[in-house]
N, C-alpha and C. Protein backbone atom coordinates (compact mmCIF):
# COMPACT_ATOMS: atom_id res chain seq x y z
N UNK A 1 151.15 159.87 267.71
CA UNK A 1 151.42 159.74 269.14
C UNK A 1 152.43 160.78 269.61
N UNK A 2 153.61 161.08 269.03
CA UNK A 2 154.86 162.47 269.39
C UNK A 2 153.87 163.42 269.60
N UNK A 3 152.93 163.61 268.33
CA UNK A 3 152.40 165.11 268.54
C UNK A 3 151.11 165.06 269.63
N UNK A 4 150.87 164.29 269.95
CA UNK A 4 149.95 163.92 271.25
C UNK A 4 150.51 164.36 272.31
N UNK A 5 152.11 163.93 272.61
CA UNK A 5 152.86 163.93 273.73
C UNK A 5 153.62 165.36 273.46
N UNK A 6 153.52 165.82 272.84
CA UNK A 6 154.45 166.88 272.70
C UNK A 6 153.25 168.13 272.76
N UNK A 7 151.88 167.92 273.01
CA UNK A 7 151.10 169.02 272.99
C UNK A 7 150.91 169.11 274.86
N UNK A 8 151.21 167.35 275.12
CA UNK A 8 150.32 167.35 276.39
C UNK A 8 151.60 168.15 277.39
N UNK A 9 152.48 167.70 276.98
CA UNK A 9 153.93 168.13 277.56
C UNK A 9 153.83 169.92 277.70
N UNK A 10 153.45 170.19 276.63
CA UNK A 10 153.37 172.13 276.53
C UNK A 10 152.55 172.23 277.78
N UNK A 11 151.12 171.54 278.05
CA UNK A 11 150.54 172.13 278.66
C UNK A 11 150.84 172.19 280.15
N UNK A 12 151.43 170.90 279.97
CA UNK A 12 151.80 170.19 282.08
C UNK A 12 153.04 171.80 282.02
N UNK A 13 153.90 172.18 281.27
CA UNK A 13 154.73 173.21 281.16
C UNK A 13 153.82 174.48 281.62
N UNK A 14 153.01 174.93 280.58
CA UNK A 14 151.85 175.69 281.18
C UNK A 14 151.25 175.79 282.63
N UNK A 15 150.73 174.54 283.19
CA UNK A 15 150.28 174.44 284.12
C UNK A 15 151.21 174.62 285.54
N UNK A 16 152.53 174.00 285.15
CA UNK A 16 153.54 174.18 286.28
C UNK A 16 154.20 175.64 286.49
N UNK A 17 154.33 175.98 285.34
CA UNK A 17 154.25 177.59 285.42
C UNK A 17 153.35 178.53 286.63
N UNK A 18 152.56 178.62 286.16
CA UNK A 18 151.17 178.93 286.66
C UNK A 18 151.01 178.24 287.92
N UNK A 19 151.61 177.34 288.82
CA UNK A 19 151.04 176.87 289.77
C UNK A 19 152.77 177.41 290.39
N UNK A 20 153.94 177.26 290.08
CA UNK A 20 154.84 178.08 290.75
C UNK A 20 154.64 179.59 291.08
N UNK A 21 153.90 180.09 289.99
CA UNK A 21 153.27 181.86 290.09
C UNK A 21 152.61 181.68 292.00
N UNK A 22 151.72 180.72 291.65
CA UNK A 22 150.83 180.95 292.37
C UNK A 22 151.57 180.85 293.91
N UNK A 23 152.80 179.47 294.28
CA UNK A 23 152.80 179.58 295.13
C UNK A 23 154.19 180.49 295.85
N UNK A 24 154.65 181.12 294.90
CA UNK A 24 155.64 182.54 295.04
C UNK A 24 155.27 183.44 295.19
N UNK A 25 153.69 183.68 294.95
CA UNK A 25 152.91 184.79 294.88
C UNK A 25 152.74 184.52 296.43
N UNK A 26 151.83 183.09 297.28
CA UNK A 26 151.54 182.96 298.28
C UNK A 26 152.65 183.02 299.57
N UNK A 27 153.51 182.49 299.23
CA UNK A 27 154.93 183.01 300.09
C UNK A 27 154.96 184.51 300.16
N UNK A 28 154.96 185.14 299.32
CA UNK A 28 155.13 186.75 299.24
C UNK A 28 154.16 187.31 300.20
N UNK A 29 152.63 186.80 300.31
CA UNK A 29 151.66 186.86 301.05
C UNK A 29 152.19 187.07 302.50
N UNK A 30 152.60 185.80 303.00
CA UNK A 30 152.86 184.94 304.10
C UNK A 30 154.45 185.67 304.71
N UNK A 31 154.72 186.75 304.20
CA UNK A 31 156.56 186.78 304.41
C UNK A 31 156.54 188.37 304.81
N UNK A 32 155.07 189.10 304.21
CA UNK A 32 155.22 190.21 304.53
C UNK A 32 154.30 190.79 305.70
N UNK A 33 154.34 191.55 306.33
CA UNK A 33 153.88 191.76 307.75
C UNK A 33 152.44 192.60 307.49
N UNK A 34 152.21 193.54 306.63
CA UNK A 34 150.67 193.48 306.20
C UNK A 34 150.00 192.69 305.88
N UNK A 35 150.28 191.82 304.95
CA UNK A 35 149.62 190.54 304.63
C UNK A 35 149.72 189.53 304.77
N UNK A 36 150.32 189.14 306.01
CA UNK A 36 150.59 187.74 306.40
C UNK A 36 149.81 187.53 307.71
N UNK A 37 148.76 186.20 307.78
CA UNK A 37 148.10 185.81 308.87
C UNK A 37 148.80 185.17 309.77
N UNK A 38 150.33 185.35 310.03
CA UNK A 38 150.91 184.88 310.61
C UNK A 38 151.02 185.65 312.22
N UNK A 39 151.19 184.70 312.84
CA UNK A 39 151.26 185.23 314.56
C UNK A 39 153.11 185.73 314.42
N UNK A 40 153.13 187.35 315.16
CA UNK A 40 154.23 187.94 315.06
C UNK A 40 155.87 186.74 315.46
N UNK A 41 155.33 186.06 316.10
CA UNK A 41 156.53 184.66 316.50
C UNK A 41 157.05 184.19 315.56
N UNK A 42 155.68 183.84 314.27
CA UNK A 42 156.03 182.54 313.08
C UNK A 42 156.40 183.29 312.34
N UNK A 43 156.04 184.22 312.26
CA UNK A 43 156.44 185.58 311.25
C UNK A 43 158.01 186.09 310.91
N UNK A 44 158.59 185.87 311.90
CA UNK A 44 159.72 186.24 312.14
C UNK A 44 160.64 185.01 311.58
N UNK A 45 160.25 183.71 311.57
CA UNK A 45 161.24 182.61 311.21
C UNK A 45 160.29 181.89 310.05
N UNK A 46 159.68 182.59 309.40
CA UNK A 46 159.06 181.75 308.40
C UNK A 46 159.82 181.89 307.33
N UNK A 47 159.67 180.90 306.19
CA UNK A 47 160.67 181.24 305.06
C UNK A 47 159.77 180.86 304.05
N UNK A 48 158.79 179.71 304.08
CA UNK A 48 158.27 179.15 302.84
C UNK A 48 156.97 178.10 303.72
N UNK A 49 155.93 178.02 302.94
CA UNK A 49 154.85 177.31 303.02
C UNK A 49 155.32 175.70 302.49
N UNK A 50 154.73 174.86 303.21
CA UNK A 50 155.14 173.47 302.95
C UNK A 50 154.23 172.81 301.63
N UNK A 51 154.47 172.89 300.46
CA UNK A 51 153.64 172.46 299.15
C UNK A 51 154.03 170.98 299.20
N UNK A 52 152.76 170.03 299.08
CA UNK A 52 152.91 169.32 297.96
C UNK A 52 153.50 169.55 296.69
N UNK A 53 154.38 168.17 296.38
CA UNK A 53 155.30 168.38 295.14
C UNK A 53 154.09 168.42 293.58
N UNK A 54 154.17 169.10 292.52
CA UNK A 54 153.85 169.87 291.58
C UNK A 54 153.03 168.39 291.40
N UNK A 55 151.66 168.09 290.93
CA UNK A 55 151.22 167.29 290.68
C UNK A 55 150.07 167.74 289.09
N UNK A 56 150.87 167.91 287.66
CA UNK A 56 149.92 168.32 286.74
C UNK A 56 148.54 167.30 286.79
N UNK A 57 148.43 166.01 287.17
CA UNK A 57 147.27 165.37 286.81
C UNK A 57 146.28 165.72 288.07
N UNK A 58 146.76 167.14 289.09
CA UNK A 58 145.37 167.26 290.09
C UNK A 58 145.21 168.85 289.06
N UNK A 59 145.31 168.96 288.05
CA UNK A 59 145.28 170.35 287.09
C UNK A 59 144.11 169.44 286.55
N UNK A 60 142.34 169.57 287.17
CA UNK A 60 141.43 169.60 286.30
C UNK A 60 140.45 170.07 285.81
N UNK A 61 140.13 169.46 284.35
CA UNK A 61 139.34 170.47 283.81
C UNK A 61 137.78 170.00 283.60
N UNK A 62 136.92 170.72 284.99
CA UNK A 62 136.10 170.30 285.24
C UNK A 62 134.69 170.66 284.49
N UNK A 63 134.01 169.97 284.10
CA UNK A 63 132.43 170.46 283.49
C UNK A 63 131.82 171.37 284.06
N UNK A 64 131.75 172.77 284.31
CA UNK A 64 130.78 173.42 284.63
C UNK A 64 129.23 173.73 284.56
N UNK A 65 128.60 173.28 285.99
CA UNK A 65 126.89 173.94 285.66
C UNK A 65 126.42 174.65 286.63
N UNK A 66 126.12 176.07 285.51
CA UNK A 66 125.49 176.88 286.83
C UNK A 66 124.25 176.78 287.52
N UNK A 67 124.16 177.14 288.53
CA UNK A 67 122.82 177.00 289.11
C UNK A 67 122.23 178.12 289.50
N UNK A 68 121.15 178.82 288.86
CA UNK A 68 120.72 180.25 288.98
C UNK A 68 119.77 179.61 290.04
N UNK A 69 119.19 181.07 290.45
CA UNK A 69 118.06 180.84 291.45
C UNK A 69 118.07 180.47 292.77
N UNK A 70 119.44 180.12 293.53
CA UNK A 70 120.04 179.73 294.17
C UNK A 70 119.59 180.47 295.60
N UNK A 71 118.69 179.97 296.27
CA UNK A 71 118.79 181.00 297.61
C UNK A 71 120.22 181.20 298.59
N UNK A 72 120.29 182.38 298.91
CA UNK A 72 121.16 182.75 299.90
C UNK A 72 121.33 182.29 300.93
N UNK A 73 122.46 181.51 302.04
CA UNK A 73 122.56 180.95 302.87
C UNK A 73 123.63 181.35 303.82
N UNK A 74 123.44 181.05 304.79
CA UNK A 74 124.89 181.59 305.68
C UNK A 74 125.73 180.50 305.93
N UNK A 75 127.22 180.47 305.62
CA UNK A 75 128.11 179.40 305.43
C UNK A 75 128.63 179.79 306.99
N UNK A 76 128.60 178.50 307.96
CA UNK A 76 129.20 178.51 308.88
C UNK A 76 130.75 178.61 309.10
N UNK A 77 131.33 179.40 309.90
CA UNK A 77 132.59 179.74 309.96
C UNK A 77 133.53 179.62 311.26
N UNK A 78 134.19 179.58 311.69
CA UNK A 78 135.15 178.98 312.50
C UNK A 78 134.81 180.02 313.68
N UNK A 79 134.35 180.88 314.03
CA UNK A 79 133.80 181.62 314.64
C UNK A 79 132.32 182.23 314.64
N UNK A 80 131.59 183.47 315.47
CA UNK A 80 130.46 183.16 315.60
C UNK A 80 130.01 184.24 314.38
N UNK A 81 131.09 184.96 313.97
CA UNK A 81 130.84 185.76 312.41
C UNK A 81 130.22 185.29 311.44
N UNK A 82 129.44 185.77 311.11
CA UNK A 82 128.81 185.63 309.91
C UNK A 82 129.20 185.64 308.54
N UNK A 83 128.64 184.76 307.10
CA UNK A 83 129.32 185.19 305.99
C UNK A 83 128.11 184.61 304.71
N UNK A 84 127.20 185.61 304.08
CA UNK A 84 126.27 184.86 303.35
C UNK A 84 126.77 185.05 302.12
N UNK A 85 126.70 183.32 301.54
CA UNK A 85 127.05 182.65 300.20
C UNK A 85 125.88 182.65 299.58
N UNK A 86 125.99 182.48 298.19
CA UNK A 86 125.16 181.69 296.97
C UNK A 86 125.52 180.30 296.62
N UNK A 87 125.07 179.27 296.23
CA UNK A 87 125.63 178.11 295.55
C UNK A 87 125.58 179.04 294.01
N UNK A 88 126.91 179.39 293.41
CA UNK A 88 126.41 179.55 291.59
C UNK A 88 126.78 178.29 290.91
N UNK A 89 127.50 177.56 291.36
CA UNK A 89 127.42 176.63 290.30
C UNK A 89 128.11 175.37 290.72
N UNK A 90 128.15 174.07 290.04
CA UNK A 90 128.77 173.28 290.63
C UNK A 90 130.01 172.47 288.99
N UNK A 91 131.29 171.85 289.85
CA UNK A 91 132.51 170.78 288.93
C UNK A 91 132.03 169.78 289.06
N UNK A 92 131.73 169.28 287.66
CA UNK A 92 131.77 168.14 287.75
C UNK A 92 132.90 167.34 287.03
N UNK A 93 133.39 165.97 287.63
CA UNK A 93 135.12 165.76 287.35
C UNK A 93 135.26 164.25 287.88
N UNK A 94 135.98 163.96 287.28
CA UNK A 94 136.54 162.66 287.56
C UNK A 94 137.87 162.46 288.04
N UNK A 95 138.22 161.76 288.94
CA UNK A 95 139.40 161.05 289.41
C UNK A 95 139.69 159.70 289.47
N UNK A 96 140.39 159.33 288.98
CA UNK A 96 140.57 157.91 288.84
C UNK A 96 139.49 157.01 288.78
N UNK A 97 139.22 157.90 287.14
CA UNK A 97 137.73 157.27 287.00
C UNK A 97 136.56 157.24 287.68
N UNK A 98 136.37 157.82 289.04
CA UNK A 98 135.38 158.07 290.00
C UNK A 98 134.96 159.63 289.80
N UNK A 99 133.48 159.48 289.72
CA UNK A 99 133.20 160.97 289.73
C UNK A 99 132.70 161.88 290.91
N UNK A 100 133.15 163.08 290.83
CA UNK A 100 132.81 164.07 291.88
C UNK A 100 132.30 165.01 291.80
N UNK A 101 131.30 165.54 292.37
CA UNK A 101 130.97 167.06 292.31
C UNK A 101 130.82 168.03 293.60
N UNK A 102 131.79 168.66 293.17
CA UNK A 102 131.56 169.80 294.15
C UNK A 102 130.99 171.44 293.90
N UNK A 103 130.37 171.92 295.02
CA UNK A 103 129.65 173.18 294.44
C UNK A 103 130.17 174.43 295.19
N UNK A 104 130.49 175.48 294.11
CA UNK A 104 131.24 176.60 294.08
C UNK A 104 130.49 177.43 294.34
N UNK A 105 130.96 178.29 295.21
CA UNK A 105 129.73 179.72 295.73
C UNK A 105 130.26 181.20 295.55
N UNK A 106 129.83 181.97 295.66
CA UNK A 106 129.96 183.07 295.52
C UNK A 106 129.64 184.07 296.83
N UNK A 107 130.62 184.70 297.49
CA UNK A 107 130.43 185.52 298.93
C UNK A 107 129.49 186.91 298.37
N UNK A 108 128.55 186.82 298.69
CA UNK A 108 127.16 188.06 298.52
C UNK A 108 127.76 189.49 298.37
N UNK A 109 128.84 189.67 300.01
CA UNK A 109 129.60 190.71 300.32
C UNK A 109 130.37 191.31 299.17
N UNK A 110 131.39 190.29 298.80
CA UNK A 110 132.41 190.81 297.96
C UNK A 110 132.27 190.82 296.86
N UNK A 111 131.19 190.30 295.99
CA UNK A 111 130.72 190.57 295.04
C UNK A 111 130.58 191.77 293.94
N UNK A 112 130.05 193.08 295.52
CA UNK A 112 130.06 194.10 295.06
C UNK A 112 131.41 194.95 294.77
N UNK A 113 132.43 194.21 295.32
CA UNK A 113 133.54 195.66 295.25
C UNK A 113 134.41 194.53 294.05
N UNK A 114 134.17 195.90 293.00
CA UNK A 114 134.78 195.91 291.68
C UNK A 114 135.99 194.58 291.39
N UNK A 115 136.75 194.50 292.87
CA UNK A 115 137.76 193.78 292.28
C UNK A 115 137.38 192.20 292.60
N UNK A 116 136.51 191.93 292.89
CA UNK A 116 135.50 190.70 293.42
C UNK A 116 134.59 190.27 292.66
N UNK A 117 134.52 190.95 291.58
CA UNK A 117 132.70 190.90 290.74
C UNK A 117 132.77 189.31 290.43
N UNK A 118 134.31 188.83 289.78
CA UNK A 118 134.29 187.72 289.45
C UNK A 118 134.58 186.61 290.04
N UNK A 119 134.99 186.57 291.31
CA UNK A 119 135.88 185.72 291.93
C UNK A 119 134.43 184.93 292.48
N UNK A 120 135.19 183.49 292.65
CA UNK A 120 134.26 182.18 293.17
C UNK A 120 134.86 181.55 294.07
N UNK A 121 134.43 180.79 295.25
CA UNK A 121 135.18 180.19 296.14
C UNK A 121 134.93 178.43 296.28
N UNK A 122 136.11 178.03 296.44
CA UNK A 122 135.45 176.73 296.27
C UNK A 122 136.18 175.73 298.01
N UNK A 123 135.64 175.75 298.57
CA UNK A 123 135.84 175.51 299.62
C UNK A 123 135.71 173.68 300.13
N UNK A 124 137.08 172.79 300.36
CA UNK A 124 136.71 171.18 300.43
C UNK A 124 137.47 170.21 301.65
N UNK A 125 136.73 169.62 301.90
CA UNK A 125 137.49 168.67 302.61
C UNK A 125 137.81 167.38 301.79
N UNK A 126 138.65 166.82 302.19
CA UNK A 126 139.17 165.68 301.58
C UNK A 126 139.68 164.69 303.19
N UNK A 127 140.03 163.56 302.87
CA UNK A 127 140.42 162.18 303.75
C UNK A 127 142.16 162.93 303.85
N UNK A 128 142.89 163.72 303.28
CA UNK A 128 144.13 164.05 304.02
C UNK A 128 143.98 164.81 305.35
N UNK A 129 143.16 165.48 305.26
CA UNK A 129 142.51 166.28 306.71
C UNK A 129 143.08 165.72 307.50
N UNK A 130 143.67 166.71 308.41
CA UNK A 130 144.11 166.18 309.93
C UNK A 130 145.43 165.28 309.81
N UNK A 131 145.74 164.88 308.66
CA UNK A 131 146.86 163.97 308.74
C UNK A 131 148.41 164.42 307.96
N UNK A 132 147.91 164.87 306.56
CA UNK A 132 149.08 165.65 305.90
C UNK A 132 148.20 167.23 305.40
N UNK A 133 147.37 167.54 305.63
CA UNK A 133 146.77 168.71 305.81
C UNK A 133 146.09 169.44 306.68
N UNK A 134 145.16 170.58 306.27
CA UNK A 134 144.80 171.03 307.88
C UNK A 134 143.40 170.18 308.33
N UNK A 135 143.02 170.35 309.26
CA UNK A 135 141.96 169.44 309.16
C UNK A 135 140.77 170.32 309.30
N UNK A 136 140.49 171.25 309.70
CA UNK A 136 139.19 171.91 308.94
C UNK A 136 139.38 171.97 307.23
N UNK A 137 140.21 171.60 306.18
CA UNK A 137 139.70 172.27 304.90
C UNK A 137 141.08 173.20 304.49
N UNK A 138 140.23 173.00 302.84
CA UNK A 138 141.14 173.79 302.19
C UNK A 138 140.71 174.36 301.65
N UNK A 139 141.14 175.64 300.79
CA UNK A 139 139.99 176.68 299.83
C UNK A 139 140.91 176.58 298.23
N UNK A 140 139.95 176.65 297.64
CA UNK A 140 140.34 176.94 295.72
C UNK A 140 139.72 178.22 295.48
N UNK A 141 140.49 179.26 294.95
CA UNK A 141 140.27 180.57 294.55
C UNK A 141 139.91 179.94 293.06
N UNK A 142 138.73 180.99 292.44
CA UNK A 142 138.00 180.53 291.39
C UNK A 142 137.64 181.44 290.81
N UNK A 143 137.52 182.13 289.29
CA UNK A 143 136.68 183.06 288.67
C UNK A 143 135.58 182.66 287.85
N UNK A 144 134.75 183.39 287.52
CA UNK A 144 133.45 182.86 286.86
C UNK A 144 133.75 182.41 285.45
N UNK A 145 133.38 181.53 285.02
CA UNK A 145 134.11 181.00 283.86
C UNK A 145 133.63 181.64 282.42
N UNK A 146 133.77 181.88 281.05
CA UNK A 146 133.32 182.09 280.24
C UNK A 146 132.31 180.76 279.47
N UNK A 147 132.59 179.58 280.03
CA UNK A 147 131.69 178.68 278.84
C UNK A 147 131.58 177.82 279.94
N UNK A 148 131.22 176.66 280.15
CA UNK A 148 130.90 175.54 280.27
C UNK A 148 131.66 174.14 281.01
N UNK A 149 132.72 174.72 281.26
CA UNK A 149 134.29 174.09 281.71
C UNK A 149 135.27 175.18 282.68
N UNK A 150 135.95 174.85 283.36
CA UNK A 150 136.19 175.34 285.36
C UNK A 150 137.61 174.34 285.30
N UNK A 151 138.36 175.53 285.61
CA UNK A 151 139.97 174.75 285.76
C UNK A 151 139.99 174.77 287.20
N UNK A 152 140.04 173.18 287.73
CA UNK A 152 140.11 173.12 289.19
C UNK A 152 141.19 172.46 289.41
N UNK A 153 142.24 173.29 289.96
CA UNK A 153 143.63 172.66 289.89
C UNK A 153 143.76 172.57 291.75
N UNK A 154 143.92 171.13 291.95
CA UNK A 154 144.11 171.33 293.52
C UNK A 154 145.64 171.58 293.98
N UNK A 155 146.81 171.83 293.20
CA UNK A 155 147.95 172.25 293.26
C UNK A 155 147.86 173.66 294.25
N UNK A 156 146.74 174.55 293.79
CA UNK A 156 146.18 176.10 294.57
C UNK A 156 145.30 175.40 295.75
N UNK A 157 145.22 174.64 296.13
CA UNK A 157 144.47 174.31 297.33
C UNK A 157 145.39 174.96 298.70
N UNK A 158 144.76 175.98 299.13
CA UNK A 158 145.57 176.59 300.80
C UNK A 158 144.55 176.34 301.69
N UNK A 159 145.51 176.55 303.00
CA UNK A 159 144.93 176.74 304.35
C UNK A 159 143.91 178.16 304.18
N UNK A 160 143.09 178.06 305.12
CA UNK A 160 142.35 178.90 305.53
C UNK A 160 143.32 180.00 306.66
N UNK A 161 143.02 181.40 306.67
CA UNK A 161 144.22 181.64 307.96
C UNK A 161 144.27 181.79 309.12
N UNK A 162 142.46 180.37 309.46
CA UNK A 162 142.46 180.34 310.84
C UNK A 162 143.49 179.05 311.14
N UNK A 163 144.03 178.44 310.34
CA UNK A 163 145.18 177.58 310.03
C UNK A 163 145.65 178.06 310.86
N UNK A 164 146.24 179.36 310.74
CA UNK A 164 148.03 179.88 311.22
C UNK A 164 147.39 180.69 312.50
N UNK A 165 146.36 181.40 312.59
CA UNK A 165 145.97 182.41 313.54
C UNK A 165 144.61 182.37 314.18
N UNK A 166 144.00 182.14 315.30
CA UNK A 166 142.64 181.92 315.92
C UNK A 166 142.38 183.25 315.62
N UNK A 167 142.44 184.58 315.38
CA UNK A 167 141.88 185.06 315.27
C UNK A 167 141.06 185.70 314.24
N UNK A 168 141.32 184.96 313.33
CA UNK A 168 141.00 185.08 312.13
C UNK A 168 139.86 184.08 311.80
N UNK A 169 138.39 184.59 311.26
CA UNK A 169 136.97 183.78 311.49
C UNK A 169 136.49 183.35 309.79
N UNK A 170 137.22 182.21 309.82
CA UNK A 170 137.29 181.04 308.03
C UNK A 170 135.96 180.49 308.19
N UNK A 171 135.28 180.69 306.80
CA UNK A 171 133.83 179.82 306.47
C UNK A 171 134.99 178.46 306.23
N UNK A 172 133.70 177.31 306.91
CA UNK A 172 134.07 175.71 307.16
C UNK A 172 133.19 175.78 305.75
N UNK A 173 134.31 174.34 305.22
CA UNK A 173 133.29 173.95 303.94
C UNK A 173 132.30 173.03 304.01
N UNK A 174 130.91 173.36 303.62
CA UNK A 174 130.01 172.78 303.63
C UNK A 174 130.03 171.33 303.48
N UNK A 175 129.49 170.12 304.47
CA UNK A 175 129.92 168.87 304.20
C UNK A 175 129.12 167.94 302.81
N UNK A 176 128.35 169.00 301.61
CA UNK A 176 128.40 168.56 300.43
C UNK A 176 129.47 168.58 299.47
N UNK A 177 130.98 169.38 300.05
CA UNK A 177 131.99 169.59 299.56
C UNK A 177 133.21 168.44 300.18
N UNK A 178 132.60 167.29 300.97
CA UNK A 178 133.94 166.85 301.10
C UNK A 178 134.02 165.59 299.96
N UNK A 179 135.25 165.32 299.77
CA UNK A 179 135.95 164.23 298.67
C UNK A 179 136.29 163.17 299.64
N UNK A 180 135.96 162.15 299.26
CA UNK A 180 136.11 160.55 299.64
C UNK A 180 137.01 160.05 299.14
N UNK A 181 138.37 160.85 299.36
CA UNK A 181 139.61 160.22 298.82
C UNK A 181 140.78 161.83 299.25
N UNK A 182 142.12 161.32 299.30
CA UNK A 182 142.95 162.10 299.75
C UNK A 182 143.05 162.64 298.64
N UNK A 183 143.67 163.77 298.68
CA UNK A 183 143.97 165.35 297.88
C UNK A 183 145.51 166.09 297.97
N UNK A 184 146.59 164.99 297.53
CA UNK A 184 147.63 165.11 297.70
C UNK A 184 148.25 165.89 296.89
N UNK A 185 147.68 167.34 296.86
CA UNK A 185 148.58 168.47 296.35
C UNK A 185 147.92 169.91 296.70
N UNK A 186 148.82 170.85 296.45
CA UNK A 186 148.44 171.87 297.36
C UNK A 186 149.43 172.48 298.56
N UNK A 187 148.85 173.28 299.62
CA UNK A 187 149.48 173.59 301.04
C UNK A 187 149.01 172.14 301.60
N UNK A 188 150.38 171.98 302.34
CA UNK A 188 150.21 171.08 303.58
C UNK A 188 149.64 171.40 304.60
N UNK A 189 149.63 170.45 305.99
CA UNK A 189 149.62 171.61 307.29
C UNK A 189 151.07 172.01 307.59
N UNK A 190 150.33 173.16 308.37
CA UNK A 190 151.59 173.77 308.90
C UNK A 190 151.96 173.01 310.18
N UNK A 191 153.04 172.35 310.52
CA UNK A 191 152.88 171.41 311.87
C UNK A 191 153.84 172.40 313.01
N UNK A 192 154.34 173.55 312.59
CA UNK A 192 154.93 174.81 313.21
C UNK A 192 153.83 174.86 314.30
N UNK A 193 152.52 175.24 314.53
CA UNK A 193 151.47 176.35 314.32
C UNK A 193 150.50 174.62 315.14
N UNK A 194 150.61 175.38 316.30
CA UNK A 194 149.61 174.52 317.04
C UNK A 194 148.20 174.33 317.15
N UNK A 195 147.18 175.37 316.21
CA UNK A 195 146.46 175.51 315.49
C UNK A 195 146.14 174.01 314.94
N UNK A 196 147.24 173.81 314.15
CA UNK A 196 147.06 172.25 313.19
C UNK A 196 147.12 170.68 314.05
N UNK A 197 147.68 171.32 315.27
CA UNK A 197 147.35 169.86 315.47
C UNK A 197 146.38 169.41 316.63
């Protein structure tokens, strides 16, 4: 049993690591004036994105199955822009013993440029919507996996950055992607940013 707890302990270490990267990396995003979808107002007094506190048990490790053959579709988006997806594959996963699946796509566009070949998007709604998050949705950045298994950690769950800015045109996640239960980790809403409410 120690060495049970003392392996699982390394990993929640691992995982919290890796999910502070992520959201120091996303502040860095959000703080600098090239890359921040922020309106020049919020921009100026922003300091930090509002996270849910570090939650290792939304760190999961989901069954992966791909789905070849997949026709091309256009994922509706918060504007009248266009954006054609693939379904490649779908998580399958459990939460409190209840199972879920959601299906991960791939943007047609970005595919092609080198630094995209691998990246997957996983786009969800959940029952926090509108209340302690944004209420269109949240997105999970994703790469194509090597085997059979998909680390879906909703700790990386962000706003979209029609969140912070209308002018900015976010694919809505498909309503085979929403979760029938709250998703308490991740970006909050921003309640700054009248956008959110």
């Amino acid at each position: 049993m120690v060495f049970v707890s003392v392996i699982a302990s390394a990993q929640d270490s691992v995982n919290i690591k890796r999910i502070i990267y992520f959201q120091n990396d996303l502040n860095k995003k959000f703080i600098s004036e090239e890359t921040s979808p922020l309106l020049e107002k919020d921009l100026s007094t922003f300091e930090s994105l509002d996270f849910f506190e570090i939650n290792t048990a939304m760190c999961i490790k989901a069954k992966f199955v791909r789905t070849p053959y997949e026709t091309p579709f256009i994922m509706k988006t918060s504007t009248e822009s266009e954006s054609v997806y693939v379904k490649f594959g779908e998580a399958h996963f459990q939460i409190n013993k209840t199972p879920y699946i959601l299906n991960i796509y791939q943007n047609q566009e970005l595919k092609t440029q080198p630094e995209f070949e691998d990246y997957l998007f996983l786009p969800f709604t959940d029952l926090s919507n509108g209340i302690t998050t944004y209420f269109g949705g949240r997105y999970i950045d994703l790469k194509i996996p090597e085997g059979n298994s998909i680390l879906i950690d909703f700790n990386t769950a962000y706003n979209p950055n029609c969140a912070y800015n209308e002018r900015y045109s976010c694919p809505l996640p498909p309503k085979e992607n929403h979760l029938d239960l709250e998703i308490l980790a991740g970006v909050k809403i921003n309640e700054k940013h009248p956008v959110d409410n």
